[in-house]
N, C-alpha and C. Protein backbone atom coordinates (compact mmCIF):
# COMPACT_ATOMS: atom_id res chain seq x y z
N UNK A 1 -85.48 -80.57 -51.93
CA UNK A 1 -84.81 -81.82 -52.17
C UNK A 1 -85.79 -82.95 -51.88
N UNK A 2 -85.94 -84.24 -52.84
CA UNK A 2 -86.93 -84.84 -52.54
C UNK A 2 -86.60 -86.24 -52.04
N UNK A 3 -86.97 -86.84 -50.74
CA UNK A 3 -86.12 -87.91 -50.16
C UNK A 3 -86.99 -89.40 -51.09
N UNK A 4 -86.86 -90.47 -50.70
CA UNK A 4 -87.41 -91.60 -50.57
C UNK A 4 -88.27 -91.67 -49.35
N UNK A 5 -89.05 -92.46 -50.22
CA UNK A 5 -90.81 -92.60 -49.04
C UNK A 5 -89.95 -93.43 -48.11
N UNK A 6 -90.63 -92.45 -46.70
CA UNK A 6 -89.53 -92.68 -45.05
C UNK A 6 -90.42 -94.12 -45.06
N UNK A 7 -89.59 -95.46 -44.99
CA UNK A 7 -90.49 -96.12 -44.20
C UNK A 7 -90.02 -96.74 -42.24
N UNK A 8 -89.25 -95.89 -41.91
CA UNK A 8 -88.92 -96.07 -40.60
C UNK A 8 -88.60 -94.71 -39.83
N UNK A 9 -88.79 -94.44 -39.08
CA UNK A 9 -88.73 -93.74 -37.75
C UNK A 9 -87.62 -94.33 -36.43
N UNK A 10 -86.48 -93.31 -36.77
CA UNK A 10 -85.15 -93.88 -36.06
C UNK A 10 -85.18 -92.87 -34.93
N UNK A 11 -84.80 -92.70 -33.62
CA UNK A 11 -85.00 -91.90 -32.69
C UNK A 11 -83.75 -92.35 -31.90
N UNK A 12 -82.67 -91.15 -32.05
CA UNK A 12 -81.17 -91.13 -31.74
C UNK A 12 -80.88 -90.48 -30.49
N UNK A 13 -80.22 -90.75 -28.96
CA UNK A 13 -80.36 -89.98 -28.13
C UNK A 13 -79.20 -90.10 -27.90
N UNK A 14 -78.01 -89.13 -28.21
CA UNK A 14 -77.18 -88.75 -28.09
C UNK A 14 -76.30 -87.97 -27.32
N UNK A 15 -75.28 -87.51 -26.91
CA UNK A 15 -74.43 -86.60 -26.04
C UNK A 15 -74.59 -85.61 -27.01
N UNK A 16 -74.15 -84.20 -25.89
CA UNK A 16 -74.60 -82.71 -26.88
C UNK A 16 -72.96 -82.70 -27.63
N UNK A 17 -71.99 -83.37 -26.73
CA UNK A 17 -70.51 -83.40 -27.63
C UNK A 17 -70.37 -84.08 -28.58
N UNK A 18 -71.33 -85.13 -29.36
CA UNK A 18 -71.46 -85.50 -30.35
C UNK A 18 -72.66 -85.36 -31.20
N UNK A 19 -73.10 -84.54 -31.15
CA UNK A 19 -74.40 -84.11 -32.66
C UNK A 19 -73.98 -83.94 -33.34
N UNK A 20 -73.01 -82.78 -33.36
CA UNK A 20 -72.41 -82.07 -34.24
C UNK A 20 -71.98 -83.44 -35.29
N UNK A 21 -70.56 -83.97 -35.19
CA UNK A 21 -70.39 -85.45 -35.48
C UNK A 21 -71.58 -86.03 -36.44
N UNK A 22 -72.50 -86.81 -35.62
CA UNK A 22 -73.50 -87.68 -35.72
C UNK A 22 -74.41 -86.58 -37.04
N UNK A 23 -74.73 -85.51 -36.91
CA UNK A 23 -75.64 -85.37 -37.95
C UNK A 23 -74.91 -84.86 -39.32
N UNK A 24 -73.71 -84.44 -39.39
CA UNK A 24 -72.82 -84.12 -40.49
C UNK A 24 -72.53 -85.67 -40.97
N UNK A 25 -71.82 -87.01 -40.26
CA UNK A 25 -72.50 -88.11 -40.78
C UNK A 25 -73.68 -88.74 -41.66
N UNK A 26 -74.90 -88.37 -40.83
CA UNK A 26 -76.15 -88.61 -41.57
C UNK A 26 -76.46 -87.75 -42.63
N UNK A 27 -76.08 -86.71 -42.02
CA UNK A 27 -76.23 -86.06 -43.43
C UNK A 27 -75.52 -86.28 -44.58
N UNK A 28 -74.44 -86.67 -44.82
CA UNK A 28 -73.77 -87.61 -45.99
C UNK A 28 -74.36 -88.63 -46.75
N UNK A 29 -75.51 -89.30 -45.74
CA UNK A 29 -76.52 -90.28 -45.95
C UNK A 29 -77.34 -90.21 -47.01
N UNK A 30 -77.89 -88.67 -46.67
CA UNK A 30 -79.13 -87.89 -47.29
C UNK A 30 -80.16 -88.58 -46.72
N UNK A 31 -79.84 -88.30 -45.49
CA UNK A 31 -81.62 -88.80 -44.84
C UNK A 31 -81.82 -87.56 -44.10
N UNK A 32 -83.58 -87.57 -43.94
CA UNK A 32 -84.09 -86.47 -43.17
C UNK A 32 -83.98 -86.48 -41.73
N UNK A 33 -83.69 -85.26 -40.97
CA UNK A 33 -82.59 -85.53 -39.93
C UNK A 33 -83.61 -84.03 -38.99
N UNK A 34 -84.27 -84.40 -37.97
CA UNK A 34 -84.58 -83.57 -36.94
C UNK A 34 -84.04 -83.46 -35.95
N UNK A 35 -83.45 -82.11 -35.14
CA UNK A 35 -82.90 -82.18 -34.37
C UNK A 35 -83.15 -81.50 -32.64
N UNK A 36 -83.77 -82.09 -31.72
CA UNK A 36 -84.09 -81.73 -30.80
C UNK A 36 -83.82 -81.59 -29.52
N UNK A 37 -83.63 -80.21 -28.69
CA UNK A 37 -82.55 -80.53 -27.78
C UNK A 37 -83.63 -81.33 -26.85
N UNK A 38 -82.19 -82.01 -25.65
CA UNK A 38 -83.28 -82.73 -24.81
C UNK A 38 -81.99 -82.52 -23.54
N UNK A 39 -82.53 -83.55 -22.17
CA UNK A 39 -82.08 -83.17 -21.04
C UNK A 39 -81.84 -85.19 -20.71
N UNK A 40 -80.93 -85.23 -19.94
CA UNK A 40 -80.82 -86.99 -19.50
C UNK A 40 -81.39 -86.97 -18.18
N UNK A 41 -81.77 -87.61 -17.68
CA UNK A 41 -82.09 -88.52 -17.07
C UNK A 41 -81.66 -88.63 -15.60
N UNK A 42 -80.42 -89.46 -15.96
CA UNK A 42 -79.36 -89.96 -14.50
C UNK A 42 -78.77 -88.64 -14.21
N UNK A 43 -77.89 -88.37 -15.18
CA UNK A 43 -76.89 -87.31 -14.89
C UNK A 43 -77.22 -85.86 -15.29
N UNK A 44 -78.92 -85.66 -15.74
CA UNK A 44 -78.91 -84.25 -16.52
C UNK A 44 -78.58 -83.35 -17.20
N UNK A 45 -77.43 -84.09 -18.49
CA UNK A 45 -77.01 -83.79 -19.16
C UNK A 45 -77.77 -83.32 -20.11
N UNK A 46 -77.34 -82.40 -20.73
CA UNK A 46 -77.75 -81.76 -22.00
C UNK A 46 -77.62 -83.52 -23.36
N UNK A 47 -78.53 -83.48 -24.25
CA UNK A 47 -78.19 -84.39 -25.38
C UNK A 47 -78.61 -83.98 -26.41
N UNK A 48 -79.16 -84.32 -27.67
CA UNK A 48 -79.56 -84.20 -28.49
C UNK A 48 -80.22 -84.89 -29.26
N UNK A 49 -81.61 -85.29 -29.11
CA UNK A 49 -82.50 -86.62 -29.84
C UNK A 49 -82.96 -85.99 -31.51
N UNK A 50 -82.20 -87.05 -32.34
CA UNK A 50 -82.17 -86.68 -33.36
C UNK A 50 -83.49 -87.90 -33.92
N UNK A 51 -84.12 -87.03 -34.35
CA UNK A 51 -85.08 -88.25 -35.19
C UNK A 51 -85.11 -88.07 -36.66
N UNK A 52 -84.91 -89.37 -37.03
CA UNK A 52 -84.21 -89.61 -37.88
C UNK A 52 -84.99 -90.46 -39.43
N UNK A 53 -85.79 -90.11 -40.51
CA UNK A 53 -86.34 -90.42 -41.28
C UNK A 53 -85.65 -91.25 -42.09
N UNK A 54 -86.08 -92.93 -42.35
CA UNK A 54 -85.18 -93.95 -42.88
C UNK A 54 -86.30 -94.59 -44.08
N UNK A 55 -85.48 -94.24 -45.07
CA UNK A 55 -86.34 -95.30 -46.67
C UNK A 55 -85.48 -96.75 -46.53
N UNK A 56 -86.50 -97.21 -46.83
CA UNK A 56 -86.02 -98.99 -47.07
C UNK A 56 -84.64 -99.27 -47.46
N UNK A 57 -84.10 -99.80 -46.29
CA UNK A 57 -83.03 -100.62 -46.62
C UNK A 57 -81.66 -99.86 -46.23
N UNK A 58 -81.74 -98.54 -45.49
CA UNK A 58 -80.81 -97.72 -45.00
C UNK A 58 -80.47 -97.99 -43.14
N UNK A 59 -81.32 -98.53 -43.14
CA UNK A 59 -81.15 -98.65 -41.39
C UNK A 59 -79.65 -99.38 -41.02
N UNK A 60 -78.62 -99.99 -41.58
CA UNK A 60 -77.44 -100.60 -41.32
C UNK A 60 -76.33 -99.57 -41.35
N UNK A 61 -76.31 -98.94 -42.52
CA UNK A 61 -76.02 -97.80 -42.67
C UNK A 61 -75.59 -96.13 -41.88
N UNK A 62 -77.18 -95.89 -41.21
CA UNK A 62 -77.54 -95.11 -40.56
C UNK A 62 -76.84 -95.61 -39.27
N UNK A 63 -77.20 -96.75 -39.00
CA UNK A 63 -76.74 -97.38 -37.18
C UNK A 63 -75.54 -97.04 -37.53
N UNK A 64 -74.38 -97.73 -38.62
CA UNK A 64 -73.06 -97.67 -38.50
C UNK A 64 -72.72 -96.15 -38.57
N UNK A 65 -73.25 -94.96 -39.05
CA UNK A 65 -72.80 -93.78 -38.71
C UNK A 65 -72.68 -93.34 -37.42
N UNK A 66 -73.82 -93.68 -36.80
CA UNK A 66 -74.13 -93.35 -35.54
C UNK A 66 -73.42 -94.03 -34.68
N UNK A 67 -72.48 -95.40 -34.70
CA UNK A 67 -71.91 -96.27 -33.63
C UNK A 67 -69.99 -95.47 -34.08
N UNK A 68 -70.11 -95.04 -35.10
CA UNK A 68 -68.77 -94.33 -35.82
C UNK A 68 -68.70 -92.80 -34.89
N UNK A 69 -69.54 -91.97 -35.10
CA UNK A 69 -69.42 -90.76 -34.14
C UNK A 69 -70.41 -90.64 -33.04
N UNK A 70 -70.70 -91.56 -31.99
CA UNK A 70 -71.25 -91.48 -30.63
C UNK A 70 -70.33 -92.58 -30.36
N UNK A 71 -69.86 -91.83 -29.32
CA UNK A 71 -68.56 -92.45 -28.31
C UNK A 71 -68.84 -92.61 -27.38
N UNK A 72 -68.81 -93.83 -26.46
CA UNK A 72 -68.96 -93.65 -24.64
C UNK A 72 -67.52 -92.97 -24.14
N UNK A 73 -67.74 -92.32 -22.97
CA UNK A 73 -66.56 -91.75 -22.42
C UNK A 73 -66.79 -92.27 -21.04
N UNK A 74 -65.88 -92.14 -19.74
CA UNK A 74 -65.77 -92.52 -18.87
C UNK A 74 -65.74 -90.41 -18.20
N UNK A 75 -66.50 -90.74 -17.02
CA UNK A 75 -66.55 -89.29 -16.40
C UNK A 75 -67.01 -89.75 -15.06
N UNK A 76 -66.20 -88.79 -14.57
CA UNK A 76 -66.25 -88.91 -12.75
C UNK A 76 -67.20 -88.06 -12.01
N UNK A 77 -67.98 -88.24 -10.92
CA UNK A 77 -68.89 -88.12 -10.76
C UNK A 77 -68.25 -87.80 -8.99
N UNK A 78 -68.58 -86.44 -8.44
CA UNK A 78 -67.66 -86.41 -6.93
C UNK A 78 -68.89 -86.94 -6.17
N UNK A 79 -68.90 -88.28 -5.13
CA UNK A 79 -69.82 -88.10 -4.50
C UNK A 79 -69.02 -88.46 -3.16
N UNK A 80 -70.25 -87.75 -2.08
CA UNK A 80 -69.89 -87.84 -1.04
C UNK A 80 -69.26 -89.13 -0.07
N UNK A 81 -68.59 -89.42 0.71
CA UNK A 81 -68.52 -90.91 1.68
C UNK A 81 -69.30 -90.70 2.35
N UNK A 82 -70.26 -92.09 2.51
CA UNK A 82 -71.29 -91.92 3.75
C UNK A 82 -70.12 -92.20 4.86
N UNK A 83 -70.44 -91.94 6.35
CA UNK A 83 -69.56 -92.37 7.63
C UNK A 83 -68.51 -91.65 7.52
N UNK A 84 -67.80 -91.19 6.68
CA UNK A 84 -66.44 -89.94 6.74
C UNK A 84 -67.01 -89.07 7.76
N UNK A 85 -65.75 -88.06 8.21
CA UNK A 85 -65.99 -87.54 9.44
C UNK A 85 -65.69 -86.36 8.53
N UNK A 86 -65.18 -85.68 7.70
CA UNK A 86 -65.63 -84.96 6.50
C UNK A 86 -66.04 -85.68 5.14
N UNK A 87 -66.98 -84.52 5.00
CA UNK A 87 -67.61 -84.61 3.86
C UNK A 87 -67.13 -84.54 2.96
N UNK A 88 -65.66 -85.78 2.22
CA UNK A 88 -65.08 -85.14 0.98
C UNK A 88 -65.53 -85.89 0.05
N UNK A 89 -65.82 -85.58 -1.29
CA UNK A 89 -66.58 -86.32 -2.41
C UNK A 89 -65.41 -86.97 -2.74
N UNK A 90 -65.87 -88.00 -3.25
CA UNK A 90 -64.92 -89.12 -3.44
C UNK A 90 -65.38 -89.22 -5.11
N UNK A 91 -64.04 -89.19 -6.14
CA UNK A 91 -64.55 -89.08 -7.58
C UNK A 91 -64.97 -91.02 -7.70
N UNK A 92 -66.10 -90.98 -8.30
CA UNK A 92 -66.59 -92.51 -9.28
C UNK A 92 -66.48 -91.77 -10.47
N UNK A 93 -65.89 -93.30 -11.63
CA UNK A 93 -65.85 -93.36 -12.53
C UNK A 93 -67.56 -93.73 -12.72
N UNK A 94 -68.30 -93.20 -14.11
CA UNK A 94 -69.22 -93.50 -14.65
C UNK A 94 -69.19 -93.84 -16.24
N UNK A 95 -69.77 -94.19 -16.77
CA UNK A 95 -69.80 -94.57 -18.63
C UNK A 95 -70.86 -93.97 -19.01
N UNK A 96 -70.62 -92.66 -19.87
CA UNK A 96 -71.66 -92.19 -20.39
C UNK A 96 -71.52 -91.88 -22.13
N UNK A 97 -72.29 -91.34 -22.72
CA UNK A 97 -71.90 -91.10 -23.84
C UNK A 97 -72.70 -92.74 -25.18
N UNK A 98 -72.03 -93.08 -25.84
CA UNK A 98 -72.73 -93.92 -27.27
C UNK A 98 -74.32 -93.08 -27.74
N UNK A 99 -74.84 -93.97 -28.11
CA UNK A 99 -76.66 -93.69 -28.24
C UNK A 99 -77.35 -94.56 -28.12
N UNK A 100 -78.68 -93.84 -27.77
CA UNK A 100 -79.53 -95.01 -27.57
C UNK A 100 -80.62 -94.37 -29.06
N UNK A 101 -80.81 -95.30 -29.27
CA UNK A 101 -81.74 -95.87 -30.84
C UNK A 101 -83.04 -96.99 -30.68
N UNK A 102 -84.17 -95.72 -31.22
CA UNK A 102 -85.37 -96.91 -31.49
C UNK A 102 -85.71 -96.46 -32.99
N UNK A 103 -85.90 -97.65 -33.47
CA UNK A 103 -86.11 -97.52 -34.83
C UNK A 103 -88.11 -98.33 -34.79
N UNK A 104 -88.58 -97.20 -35.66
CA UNK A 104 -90.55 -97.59 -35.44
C UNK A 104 -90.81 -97.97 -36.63
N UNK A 105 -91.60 -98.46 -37.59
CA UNK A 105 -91.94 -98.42 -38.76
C UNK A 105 -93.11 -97.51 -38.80
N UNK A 106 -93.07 -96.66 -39.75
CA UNK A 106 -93.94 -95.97 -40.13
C UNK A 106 -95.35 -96.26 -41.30
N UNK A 107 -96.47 -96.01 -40.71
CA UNK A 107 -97.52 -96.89 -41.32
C UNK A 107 -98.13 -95.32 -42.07
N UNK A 108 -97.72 -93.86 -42.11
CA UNK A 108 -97.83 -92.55 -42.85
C UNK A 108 -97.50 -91.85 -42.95
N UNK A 109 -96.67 -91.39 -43.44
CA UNK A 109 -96.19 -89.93 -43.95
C UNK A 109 -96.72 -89.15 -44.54
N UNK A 110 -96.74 -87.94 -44.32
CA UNK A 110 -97.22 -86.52 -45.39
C UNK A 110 -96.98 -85.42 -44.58
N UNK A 111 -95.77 -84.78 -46.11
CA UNK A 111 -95.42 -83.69 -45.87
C UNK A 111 -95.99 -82.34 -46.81
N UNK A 112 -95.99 -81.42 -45.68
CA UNK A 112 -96.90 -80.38 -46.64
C UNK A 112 -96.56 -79.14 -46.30
């Protein structure tokens, strides 16, 4: 299948509960769509950084798929009370989940 000359480099870092979602989206697009597992950060979650090959003039497009199936969710997190006389984890709410997106311009491509 032969795309349009990529001229951007989109780099999608996603929840692993929404790839699935997010690249059946893009793929409706017909853009070239890599998919790589990855690990977070804060919370060490599993995600999925999708990098994402964009021809001129699709990048509005692409974002609005991606803001359509990556959802923030709210998830509780047990942590301990400092000064308690037991140690009971006390649940915090946290916000995790949407994507984070860098879009590069690409100065070469070649595929072979």
């Amino acid at each position: 299948m032969e795309h349009a000359p990529i001229r951007f480099l989109m780099t999608a870092i996603v929840q692993e509960q929404d790839v699935d979602v997010a690249e059946r989206a893009l793929g409706a697009l017909n853009v070239p769509i890599i998919h790589l597992a990855s690990t977070g950060g804060f919370l060490g979650r599993r995600n999925a950084t999708l990098l994402v090959g964009l021809p001129e003039g699709v990048e509005k497009e692409v974002l609005a798929a991606l803001m359509k199936s990556c959802r923030q969710r709210v998830e509780y997190l047990a942590i301990p009370l400092e000064g308690a006389t037991l140690p009971l984890p006390t649940p915090v709410p946290v916000t995790v989940g949407g994507a984070t997106v860098f879009t590069l311009p690409v100065e070469r491509f070649e595929e072979f």
